[in-house]
N, C-alpha and C. Protein backbone atom coordinates (compact mmCIF):
# COMPACT_ATOMS: atom_id res chain seq x y z
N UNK A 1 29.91 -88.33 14.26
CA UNK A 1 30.49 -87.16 13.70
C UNK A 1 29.55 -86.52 12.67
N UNK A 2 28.90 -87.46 11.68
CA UNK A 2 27.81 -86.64 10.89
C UNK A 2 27.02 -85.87 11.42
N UNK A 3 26.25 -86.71 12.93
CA UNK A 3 25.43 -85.56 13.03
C UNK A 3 26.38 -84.47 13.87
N UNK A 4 27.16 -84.12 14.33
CA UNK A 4 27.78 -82.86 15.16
C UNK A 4 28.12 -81.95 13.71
N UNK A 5 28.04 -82.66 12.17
CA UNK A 5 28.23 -81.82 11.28
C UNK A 5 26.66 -81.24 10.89
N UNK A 6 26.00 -81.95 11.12
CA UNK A 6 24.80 -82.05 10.50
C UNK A 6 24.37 -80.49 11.24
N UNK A 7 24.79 -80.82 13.01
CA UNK A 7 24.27 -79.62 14.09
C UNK A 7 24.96 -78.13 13.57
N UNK A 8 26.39 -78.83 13.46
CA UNK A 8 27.34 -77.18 12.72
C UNK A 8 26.40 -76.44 11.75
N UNK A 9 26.15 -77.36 10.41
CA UNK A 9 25.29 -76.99 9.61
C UNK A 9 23.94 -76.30 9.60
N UNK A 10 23.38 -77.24 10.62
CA UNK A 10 21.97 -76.48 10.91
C UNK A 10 22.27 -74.83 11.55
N UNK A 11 23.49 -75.10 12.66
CA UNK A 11 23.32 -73.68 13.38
C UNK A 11 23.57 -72.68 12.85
N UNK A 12 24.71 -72.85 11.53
CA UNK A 12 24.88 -72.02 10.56
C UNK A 12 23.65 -71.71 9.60
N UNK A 13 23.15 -72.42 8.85
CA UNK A 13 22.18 -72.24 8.59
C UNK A 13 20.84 -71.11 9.52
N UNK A 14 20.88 -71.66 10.71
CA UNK A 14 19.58 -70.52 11.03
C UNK A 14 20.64 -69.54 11.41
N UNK A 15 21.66 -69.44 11.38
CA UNK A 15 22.57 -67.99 11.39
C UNK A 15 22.14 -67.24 10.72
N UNK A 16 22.36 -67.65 9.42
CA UNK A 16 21.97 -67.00 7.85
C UNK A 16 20.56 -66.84 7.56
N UNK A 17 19.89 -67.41 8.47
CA UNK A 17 17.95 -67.23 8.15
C UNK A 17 18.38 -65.84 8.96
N UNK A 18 18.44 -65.73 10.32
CA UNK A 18 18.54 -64.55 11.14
C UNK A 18 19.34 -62.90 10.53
N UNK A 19 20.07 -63.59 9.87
CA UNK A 19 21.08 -62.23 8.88
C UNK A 19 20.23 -61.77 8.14
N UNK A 20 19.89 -62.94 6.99
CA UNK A 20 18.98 -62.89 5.59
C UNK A 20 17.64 -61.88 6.32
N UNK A 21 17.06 -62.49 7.63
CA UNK A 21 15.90 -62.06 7.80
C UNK A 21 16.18 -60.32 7.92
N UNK A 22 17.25 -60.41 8.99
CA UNK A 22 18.17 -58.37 9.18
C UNK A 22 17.84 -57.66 8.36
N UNK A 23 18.74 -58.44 6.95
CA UNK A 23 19.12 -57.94 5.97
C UNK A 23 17.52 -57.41 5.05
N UNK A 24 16.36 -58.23 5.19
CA UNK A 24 15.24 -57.92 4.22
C UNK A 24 14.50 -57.19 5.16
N UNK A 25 14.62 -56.93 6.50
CA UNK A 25 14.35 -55.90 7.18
C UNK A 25 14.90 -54.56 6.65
N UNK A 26 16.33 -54.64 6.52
CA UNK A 26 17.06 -53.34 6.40
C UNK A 26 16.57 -52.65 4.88
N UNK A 27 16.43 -54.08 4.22
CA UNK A 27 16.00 -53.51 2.79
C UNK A 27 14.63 -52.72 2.63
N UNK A 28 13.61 -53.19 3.50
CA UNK A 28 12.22 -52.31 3.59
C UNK A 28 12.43 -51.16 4.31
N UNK A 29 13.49 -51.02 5.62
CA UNK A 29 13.48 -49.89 5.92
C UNK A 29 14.08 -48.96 4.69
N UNK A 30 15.01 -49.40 4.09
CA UNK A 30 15.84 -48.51 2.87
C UNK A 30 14.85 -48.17 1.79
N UNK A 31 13.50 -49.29 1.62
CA UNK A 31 12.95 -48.24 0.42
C UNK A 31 11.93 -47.85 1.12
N UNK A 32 11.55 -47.87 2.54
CA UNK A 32 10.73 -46.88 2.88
C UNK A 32 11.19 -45.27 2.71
N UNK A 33 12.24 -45.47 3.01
CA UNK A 33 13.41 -44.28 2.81
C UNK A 33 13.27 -43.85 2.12
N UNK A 34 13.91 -44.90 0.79
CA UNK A 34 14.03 -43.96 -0.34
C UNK A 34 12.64 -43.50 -1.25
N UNK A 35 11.49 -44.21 -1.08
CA UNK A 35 10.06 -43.66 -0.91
C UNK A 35 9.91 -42.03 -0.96
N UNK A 36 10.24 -42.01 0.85
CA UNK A 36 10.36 -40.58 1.35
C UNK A 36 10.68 -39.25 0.36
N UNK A 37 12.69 -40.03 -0.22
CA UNK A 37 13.12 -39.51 -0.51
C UNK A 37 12.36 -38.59 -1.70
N UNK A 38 12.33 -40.10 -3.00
CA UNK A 38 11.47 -39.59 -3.72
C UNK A 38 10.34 -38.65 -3.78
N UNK A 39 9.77 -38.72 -2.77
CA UNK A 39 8.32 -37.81 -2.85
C UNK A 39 9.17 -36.07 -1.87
N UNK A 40 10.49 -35.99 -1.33
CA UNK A 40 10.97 -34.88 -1.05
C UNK A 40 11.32 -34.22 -2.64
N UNK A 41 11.99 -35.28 -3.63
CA UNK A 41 12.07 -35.00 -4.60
C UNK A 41 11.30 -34.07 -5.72
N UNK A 42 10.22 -34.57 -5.68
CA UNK A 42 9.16 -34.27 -6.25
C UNK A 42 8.38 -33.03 -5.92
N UNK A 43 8.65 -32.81 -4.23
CA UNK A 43 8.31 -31.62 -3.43
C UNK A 43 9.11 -30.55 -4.09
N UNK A 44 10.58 -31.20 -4.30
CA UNK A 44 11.83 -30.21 -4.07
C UNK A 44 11.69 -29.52 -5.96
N UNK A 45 10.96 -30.45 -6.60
CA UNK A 45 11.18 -30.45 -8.03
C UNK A 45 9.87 -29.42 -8.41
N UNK A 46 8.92 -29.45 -7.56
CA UNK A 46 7.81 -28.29 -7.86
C UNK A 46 8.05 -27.14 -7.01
N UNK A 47 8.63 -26.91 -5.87
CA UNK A 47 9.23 -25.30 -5.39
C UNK A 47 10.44 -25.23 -6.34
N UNK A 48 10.96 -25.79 -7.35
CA UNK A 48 12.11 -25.17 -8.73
C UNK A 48 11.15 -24.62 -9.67
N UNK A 49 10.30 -25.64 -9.51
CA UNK A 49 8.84 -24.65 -11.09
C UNK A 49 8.65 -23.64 -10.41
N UNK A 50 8.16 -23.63 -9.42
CA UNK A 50 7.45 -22.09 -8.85
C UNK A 50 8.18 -21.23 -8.75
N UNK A 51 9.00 -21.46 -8.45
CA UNK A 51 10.33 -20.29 -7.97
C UNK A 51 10.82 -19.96 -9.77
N UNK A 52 10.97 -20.77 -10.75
CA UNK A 52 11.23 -20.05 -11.75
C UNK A 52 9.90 -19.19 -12.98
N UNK A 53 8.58 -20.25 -12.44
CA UNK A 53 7.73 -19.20 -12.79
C UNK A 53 7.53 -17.76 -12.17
N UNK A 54 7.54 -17.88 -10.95
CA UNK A 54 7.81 -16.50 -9.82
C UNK A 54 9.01 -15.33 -10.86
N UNK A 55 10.16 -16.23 -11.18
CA UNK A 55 11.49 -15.29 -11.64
C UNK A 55 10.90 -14.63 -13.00
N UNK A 56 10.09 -15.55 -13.69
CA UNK A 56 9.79 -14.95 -15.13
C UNK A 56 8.96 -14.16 -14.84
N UNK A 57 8.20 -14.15 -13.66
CA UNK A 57 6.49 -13.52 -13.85
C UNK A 57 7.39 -11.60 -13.27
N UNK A 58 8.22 -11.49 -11.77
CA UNK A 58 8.82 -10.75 -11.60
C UNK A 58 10.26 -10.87 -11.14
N UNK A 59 10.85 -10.15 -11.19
CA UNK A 59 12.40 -10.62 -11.16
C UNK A 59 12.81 -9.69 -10.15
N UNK A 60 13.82 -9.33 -9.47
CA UNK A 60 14.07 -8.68 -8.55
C UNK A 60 14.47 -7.26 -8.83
N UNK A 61 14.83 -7.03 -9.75
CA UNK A 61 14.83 -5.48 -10.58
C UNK A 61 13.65 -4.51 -10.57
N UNK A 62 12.90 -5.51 -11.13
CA UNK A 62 11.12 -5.31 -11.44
C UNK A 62 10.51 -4.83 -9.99
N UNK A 63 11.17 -5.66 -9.00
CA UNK A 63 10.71 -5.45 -8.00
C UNK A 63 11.00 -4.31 -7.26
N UNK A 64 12.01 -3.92 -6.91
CA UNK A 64 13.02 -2.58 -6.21
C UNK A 64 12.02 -1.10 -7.37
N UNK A 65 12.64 -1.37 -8.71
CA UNK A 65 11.38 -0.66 -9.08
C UNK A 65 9.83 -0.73 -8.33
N UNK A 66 9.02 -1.34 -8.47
CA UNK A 66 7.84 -1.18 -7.85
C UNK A 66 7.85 -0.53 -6.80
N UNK A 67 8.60 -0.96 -5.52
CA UNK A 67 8.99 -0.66 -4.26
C UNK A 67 9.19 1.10 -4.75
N UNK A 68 10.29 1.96 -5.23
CA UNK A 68 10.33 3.11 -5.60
C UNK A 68 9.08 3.52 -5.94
N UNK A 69 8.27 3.08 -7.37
CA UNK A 69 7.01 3.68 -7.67
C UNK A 69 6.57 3.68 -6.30
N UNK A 70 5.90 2.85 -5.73
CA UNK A 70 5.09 3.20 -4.72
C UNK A 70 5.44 4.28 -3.57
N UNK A 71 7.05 3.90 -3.73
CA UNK A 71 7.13 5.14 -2.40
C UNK A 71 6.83 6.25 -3.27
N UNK A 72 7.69 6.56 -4.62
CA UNK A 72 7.35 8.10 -4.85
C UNK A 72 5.92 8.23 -5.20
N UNK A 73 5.31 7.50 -5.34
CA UNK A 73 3.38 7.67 -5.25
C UNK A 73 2.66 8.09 -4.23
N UNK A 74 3.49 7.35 -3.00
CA UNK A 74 3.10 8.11 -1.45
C UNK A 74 3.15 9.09 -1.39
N UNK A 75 4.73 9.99 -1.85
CA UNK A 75 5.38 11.31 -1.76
C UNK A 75 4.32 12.15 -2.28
N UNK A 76 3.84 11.59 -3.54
CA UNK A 76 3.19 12.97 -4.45
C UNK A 76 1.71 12.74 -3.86
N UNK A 77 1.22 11.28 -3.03
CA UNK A 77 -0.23 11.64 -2.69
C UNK A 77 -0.41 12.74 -1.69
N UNK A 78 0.90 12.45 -0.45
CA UNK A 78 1.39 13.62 0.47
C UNK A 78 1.18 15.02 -0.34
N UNK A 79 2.02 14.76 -1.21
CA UNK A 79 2.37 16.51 -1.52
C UNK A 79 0.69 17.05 -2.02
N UNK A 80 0.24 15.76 -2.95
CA UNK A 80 -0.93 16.32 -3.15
C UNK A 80 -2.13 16.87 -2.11
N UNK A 81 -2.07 16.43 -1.11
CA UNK A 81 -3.06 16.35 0.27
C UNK A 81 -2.80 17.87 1.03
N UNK A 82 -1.27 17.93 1.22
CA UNK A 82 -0.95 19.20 1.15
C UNK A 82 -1.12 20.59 0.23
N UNK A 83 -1.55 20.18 -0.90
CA UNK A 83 -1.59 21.02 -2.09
C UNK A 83 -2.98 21.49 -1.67
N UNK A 84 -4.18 20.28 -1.22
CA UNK A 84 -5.45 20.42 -1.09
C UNK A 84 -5.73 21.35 0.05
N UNK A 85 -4.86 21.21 1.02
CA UNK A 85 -4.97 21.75 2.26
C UNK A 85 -4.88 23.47 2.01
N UNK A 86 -3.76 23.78 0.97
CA UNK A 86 -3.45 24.93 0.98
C UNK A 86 -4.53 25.76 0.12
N UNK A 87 -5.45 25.05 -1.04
CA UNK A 87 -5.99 25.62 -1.70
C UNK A 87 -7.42 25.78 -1.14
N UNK A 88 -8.01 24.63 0.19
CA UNK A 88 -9.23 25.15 0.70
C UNK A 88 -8.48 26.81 1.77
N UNK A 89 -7.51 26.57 2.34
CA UNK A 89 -7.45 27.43 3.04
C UNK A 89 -7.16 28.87 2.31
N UNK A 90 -6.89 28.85 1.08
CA UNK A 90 -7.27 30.50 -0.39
C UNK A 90 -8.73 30.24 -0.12
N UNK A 91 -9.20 29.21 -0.69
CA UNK A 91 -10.92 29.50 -0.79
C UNK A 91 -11.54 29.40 0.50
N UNK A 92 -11.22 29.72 1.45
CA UNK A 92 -11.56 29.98 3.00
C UNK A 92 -11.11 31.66 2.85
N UNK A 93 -10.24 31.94 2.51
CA UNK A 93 -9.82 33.31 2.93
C UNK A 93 -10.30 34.35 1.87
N UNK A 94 -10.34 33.43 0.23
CA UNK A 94 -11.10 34.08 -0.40
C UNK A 94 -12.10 34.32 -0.13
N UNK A 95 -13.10 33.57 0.92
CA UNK A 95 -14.66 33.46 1.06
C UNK A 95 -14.31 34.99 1.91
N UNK A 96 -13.51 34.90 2.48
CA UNK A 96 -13.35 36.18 3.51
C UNK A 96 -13.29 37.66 2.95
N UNK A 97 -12.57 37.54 1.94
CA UNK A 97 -12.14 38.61 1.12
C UNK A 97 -13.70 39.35 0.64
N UNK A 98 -14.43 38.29 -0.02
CA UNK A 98 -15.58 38.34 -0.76
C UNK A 98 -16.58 39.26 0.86
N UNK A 99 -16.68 38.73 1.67
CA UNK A 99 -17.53 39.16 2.51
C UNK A 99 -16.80 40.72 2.58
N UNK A 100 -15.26 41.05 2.95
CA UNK A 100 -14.97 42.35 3.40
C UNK A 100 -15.42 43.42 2.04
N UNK A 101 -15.06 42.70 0.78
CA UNK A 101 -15.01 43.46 -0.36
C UNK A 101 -17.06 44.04 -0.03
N UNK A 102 -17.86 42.89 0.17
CA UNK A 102 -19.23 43.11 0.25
C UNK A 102 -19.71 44.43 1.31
N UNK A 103 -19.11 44.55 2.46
CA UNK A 103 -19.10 45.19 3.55
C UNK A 103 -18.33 46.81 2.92
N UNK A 104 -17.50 46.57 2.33
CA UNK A 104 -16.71 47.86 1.60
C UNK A 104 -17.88 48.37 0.56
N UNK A 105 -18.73 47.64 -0.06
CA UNK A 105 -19.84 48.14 -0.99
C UNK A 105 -20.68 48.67 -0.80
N UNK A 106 -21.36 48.28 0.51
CA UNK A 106 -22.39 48.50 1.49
C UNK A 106 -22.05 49.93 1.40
N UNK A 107 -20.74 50.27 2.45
CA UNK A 107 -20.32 51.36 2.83
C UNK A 107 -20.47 52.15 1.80
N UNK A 108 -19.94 51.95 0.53
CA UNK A 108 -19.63 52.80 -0.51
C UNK A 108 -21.08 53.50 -0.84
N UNK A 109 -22.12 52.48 -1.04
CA UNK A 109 -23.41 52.89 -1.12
C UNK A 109 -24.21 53.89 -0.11
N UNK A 110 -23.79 53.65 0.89
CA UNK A 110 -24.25 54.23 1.72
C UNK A 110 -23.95 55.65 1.99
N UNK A 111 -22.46 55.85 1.58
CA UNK A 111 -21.75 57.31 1.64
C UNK A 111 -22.16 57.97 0.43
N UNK A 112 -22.54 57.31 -0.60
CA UNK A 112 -22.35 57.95 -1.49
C UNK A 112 -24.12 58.30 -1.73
N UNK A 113 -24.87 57.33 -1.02
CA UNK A 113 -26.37 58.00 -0.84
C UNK A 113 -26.28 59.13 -0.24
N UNK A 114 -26.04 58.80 1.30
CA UNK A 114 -25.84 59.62 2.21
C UNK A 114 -24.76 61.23 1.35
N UNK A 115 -24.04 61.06 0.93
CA UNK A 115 -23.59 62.41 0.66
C UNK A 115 -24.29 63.40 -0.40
N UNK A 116 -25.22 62.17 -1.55
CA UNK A 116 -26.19 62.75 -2.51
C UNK A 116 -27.54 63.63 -1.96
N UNK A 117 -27.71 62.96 -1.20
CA UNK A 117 -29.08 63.77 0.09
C UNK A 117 -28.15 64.49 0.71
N UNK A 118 -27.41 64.69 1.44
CA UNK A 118 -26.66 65.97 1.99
C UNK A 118 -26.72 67.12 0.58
N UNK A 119 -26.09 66.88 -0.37
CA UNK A 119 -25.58 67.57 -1.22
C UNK A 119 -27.11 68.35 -2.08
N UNK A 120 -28.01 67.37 -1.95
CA UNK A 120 -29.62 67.77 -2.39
C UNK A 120 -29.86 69.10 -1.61
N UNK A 121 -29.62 68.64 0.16
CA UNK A 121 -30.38 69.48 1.08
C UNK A 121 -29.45 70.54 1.14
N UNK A 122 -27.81 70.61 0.83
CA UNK A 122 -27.13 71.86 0.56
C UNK A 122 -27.82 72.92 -0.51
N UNK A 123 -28.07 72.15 -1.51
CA UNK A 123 -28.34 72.81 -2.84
C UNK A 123 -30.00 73.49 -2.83
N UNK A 124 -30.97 72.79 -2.15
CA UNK A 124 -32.23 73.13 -2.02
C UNK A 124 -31.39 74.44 -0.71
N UNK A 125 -31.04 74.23 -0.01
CA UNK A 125 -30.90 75.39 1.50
C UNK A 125 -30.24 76.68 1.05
N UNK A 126 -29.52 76.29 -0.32
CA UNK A 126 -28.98 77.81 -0.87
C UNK A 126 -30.00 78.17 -1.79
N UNK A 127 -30.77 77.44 -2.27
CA UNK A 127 -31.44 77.87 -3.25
C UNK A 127 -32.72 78.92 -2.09
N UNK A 128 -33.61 78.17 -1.24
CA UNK A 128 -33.81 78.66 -0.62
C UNK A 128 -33.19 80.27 -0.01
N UNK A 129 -32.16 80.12 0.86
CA UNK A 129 -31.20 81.01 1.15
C UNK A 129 -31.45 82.41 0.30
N UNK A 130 -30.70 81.66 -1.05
CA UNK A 130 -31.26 82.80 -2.56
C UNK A 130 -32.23 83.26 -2.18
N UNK A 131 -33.40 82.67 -2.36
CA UNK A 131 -34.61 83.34 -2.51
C UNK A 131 -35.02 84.48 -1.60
N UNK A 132 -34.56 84.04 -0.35
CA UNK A 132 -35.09 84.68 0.70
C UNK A 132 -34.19 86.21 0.92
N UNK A 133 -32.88 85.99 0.26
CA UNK A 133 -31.85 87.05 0.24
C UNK A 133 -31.82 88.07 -0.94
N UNK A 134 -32.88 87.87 -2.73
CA UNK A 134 -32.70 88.74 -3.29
C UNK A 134 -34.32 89.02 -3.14
């Protein structure tokens, strides 16, 4: 009978080696785990710094503003580009003006030569005329 206790004993025994052994398995898988965990931690604990340096540096107010500046900055570079457009096309038409006004001078000179020599050869042809008539 001792030994069939002795056998109970033993088989129980390597029962409990086989559990114990489970069990210090399960325990390395658990702090491989919690390892993991930790270093998600640490991940999770420096995207909170960044994200609240990010909030101090701009905040979402700050931001929607910016977004506006820039659009109405677009608007007025537009309007300005347009502004440019309209003022070469005066100094295009002014250039035009300048040439007709030049062409109108010409003329003026010219009539007003031209009518001074007419008005010479009137004045010499009566004078003449005179002479020949008293």
């Amino acid at each position: 009978m001792a030994d069939k206790d002795y056998t109970l004993i033993l088989s129980h025994l390597e029962k409990l080696e086989g559990k114990i052994d489970g069990l210090a398995s399960e325990l390395q898988q658990t702090n491989i785990e919690m390892t993991r965990i930790a270093g998600m931690k640490h991940a999770l604990n420096d995207l909170k710094a960044w994200k609240e340096n990010m909030d101090s540096i701009v905040n979402a107010d700050d931001l929607r503003d910016i977004k506006k500046t820039i659009k109405d900055l677009k608007i007025a570079v537009e309007t300005i580009e347009d502004f440019e457009d309209e003022v070469k096309s005066l100094k295009a038409s002014k250039e035009e003006d300048r040439k007709e006004i030049y062409k109108l001078k010409t003329f003026k000179t010219k009539a007003v030569t031209i009518g001074s020599v007419l008005f010479f050869l009137l004045t010499a042809a009566l004078t003449v005329v005179g002479w020949f008539l008293s």
